[in-house]
C-alpha atoms as a PDB file:
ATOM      1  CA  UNK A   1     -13.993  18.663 -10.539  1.00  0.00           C
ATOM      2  CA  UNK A   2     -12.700  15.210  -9.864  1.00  0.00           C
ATOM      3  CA  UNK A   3     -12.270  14.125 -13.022  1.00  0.00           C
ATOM      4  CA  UNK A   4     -10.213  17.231 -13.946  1.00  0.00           C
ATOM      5  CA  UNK A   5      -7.835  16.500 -10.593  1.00  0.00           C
ATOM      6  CA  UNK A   6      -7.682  12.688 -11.323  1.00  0.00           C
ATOM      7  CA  UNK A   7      -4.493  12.901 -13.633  1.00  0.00           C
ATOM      8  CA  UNK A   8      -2.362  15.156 -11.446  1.00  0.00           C
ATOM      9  CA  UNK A   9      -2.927  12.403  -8.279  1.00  0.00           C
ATOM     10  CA  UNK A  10      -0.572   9.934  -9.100  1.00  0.00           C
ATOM     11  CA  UNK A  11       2.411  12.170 -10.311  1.00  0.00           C
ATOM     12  CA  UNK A  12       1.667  14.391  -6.954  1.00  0.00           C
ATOM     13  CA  UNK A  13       2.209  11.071  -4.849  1.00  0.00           C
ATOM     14  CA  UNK A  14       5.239   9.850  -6.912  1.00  0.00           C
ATOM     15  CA  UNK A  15       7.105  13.336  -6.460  1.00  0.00           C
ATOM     16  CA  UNK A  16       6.292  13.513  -3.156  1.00  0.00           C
ATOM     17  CA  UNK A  17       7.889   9.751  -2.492  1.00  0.00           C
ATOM     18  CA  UNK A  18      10.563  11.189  -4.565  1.00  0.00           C
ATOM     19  CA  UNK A  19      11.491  13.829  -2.121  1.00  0.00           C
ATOM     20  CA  UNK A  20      10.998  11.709   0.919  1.00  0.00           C
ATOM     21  CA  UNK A  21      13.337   8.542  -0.598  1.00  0.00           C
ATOM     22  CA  UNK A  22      16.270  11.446  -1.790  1.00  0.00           C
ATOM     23  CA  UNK A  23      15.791  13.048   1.380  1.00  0.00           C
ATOM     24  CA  UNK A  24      16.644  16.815  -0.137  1.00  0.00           C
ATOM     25  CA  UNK A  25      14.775  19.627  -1.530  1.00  0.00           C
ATOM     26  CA  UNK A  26      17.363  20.661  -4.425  1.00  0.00           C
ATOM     27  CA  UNK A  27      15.983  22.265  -7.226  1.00  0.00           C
ATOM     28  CA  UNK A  28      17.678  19.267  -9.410  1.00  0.00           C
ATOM     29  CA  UNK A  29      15.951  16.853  -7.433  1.00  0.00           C
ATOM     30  CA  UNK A  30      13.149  18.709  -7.556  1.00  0.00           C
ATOM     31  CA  UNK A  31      13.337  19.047 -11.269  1.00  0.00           C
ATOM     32  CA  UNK A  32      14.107  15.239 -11.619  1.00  0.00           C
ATOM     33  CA  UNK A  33      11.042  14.239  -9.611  1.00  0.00           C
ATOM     34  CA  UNK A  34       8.828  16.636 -11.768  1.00  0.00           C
ATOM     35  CA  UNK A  35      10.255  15.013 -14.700  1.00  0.00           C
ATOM     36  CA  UNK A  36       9.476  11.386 -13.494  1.00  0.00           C
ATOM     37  CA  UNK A  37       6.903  12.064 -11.622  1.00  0.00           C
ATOM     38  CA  UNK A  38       5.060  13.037 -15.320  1.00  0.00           C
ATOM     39  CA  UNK A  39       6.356  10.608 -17.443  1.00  0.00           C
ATOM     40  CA  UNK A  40       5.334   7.548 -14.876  1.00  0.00           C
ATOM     41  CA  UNK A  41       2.119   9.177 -14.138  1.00  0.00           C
ATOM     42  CA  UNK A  42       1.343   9.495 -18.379  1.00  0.00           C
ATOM     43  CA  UNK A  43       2.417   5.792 -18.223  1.00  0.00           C
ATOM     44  CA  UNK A  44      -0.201   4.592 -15.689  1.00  0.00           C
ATOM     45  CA  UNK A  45      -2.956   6.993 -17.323  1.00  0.00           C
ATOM     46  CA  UNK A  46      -1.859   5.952 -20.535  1.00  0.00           C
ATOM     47  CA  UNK A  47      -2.655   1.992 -19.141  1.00  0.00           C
ATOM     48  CA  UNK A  48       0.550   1.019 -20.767  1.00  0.00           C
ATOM     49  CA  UNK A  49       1.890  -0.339 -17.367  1.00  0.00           C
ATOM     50  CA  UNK A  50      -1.519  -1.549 -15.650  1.00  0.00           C
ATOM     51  CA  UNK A  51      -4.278  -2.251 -18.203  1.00  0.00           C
ATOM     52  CA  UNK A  52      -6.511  -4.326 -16.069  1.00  0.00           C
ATOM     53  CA  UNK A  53      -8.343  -1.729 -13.694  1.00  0.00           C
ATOM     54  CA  UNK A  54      -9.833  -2.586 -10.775  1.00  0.00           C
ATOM     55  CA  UNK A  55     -11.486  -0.778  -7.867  1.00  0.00           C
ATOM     56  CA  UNK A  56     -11.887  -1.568  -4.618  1.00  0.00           C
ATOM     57  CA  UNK A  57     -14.866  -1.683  -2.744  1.00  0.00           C
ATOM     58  CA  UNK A  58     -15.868  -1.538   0.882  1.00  0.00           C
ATOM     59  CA  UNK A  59     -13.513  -0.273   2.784  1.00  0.00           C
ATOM     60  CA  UNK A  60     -14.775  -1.333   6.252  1.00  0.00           C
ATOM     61  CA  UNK A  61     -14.076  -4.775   4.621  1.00  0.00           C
ATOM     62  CA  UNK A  62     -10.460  -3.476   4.002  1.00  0.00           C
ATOM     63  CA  UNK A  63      -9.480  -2.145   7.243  1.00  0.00           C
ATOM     64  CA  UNK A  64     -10.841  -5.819   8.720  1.00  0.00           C
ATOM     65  CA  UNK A  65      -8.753  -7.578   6.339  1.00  0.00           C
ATOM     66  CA  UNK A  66      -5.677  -5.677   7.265  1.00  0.00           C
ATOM     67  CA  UNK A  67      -6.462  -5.994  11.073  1.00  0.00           C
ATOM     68  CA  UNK A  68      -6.551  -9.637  10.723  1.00  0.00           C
ATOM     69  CA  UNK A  69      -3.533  -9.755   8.384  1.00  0.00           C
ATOM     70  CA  UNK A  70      -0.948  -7.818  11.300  1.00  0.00           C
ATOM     71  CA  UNK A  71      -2.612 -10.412  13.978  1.00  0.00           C
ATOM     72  CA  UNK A  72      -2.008 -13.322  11.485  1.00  0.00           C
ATOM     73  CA  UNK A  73       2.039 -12.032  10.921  1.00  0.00           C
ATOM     74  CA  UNK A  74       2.382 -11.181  14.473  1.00  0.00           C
ATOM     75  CA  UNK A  75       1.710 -14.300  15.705  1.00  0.00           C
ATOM     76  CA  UNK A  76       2.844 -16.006  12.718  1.00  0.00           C
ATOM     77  CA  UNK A  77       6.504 -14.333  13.933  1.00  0.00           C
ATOM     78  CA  UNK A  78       6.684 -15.437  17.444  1.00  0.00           C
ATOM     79  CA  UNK A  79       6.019 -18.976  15.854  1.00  0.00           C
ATOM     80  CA  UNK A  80       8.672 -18.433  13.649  1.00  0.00           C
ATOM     81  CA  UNK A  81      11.175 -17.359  16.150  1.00  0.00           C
ATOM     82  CA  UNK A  82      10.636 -20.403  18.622  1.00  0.00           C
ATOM     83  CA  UNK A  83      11.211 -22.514  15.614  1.00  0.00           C
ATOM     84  CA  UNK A  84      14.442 -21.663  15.150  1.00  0.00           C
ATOM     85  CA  UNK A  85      15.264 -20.258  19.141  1.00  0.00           C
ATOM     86  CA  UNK A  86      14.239 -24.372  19.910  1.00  0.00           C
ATOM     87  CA  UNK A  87      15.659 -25.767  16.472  1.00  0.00           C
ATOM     88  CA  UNK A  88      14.950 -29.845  16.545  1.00  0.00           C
ATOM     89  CA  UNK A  89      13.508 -30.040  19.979  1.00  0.00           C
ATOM     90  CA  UNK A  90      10.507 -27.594  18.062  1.00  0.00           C
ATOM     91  CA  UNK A  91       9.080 -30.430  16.197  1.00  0.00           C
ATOM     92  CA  UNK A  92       8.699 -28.737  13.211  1.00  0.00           C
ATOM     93  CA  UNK A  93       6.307 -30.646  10.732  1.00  0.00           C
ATOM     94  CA  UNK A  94       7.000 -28.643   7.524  1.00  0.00           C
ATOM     95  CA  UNK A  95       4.754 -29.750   4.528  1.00  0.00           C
ATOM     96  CA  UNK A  96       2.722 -28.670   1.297  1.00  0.00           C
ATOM     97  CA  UNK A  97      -1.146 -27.914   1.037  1.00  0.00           C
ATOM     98  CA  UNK A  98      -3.205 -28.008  -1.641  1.00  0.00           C
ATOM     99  CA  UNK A  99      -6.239 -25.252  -0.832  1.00  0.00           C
ATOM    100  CA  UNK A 100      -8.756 -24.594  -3.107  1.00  0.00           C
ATOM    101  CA  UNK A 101      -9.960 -21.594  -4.354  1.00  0.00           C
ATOM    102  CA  UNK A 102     -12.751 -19.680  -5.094  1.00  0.00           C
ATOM    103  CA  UNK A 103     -11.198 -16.302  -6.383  1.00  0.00           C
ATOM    104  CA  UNK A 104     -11.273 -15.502  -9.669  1.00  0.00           C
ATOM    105  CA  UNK A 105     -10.420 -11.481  -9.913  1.00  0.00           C
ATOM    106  CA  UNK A 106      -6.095 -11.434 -10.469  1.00  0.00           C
ATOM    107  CA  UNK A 107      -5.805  -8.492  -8.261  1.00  0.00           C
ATOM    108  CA  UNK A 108      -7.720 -10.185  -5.260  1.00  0.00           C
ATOM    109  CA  UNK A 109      -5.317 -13.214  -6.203  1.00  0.00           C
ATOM    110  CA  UNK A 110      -2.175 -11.437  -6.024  1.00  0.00           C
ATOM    111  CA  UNK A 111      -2.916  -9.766  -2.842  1.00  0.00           C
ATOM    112  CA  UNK A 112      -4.206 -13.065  -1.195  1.00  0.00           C
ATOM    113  CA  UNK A 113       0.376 -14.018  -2.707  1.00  0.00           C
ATOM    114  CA  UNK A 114       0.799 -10.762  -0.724  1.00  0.00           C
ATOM    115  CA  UNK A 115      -0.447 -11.690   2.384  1.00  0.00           C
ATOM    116  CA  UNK A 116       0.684 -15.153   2.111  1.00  0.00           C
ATOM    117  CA  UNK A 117       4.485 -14.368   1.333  1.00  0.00           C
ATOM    118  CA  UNK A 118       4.319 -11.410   3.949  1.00  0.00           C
ATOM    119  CA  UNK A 119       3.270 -14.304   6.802  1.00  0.00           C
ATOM    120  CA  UNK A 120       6.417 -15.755   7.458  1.00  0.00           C
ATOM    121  CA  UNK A 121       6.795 -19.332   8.322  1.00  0.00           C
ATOM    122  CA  UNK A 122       4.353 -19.444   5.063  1.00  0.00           C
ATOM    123  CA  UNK A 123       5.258 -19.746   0.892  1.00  0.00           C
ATOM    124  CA  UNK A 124       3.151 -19.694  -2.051  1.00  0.00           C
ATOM    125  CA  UNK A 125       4.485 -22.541  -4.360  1.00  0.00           C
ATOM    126  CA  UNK A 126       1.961 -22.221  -6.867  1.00  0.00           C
ATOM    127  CA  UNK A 127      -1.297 -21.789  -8.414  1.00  0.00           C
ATOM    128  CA  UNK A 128      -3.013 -23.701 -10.504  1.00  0.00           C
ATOM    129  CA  UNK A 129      -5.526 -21.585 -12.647  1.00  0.00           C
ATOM    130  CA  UNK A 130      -6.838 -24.858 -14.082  1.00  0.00           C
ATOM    131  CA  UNK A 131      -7.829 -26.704 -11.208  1.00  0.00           C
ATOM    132  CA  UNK A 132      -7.723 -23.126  -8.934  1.00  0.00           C
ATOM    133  CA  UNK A 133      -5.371 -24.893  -6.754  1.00  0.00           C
ATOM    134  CA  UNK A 134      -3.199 -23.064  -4.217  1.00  0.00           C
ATOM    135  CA  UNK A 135      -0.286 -24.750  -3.740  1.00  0.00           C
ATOM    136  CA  UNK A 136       1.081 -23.637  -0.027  1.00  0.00           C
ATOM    137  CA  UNK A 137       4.220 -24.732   1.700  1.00  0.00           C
ATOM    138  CA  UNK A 138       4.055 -24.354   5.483  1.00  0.00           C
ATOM    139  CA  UNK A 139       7.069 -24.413   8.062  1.00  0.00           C
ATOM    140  CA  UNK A 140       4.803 -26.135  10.671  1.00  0.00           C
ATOM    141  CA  UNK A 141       1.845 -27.640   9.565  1.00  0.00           C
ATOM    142  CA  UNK A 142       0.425 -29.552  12.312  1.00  0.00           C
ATOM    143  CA  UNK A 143      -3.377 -28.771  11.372  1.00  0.00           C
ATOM    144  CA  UNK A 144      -4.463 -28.622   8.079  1.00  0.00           C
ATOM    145  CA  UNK A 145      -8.076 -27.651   8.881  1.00  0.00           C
ATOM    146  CA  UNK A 146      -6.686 -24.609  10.454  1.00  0.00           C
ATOM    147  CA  UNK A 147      -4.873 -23.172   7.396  1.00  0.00           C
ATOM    148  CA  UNK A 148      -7.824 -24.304   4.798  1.00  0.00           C
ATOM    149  CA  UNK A 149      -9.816 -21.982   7.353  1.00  0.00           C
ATOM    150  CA  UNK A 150      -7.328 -19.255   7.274  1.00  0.00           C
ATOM    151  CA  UNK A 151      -6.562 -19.018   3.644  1.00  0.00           C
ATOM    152  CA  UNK A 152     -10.109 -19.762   2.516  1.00  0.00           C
ATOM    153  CA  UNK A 153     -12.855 -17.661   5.131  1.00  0.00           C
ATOM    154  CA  UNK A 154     -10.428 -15.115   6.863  1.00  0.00           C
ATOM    155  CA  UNK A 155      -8.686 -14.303   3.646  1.00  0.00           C
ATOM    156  CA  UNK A 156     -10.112 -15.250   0.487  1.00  0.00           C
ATOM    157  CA  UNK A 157     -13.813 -14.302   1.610  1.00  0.00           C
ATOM    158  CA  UNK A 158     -13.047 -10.455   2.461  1.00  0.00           C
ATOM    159  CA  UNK A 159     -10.907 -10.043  -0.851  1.00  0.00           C
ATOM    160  CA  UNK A 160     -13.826 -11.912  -3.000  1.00  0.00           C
ATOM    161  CA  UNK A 161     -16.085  -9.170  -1.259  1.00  0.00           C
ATOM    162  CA  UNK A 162     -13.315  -6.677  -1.963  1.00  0.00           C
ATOM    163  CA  UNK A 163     -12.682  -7.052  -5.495  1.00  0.00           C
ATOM    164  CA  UNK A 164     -15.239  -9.339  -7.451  1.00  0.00           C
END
């Protein structure tokens, strides 16, 4: 039965975001959303738009990860805003990091950009795929060790666990 339901998941989901972003039940907007709602969903089945799959296990692992992700930006905020509230008298030490990397799996890698360009006070310069070399501009690096801890076990180990 779930294989028969799987196609009709994704357009259901995209109509229904339809509707909620347009903010009106009209029976043209309804019509459109049906309409794009099929042809994106075809796309995606189709793997014209995502052709490397990947699934996502343990879940438990997931919720963690996102737990630890809203304490790192909440905190990671506040930081941010007595930067600039104090401006010079903060001290701000702002710098690049080079953090290796253990993750091979491109969707574990582009969440782990995610979470890193959702942190503010944080960038992701680059990547090297060679050398699987993080490149990581801070606004206030003070401790290194901390953020080579932060990236690498409270980070990169639950979406290693997630996705590989």
């Amino acid at each position: 039965m779930k294989r028969y339901l799987a196609p009709f998941v994704m357009p259901l989901v995209l109509l229904i975001l339809w509707l909620l972003l347009n903010d009106t039940l009209s029976a043209g907007n309804i019509a459109l959303g049906i309409l794009l709602a099929a042809l994106l969903g075809w796309a995606l089945a189709a793997s014209r738009l995502r052709p490397l799959r990947s699934i996502p296990k343990h879940p438990l692992t997931i919720l963690r990860l996102i737990g630890h992700v809203a304490i790192d930006i909440t905190r990671s905020n506040i930081a941010v805003a007595r930067l600039i509230w104090l401006g010079r008298r903060a001290g701000a030490t702002p710098g690049f990091l080079k953090i290796p990397l253990r993750i091979r799996d491109p969707h574990g890698l582009a969440a782990l950009a995610c979470i890193v360009t959702y942190t503010p006070g944080t960038v992701w310069s680059d990547y090297s795929e060679a050398d699987d070399l993080l490149t990581l501009h801070v606004l206030d690096l003070k401790d290194e060790a901390e953020w080579f801890h932060t990236i690498q076990q409270r980070y990169e180990c639950p979406l290693m666990e997630i996705f590989e």
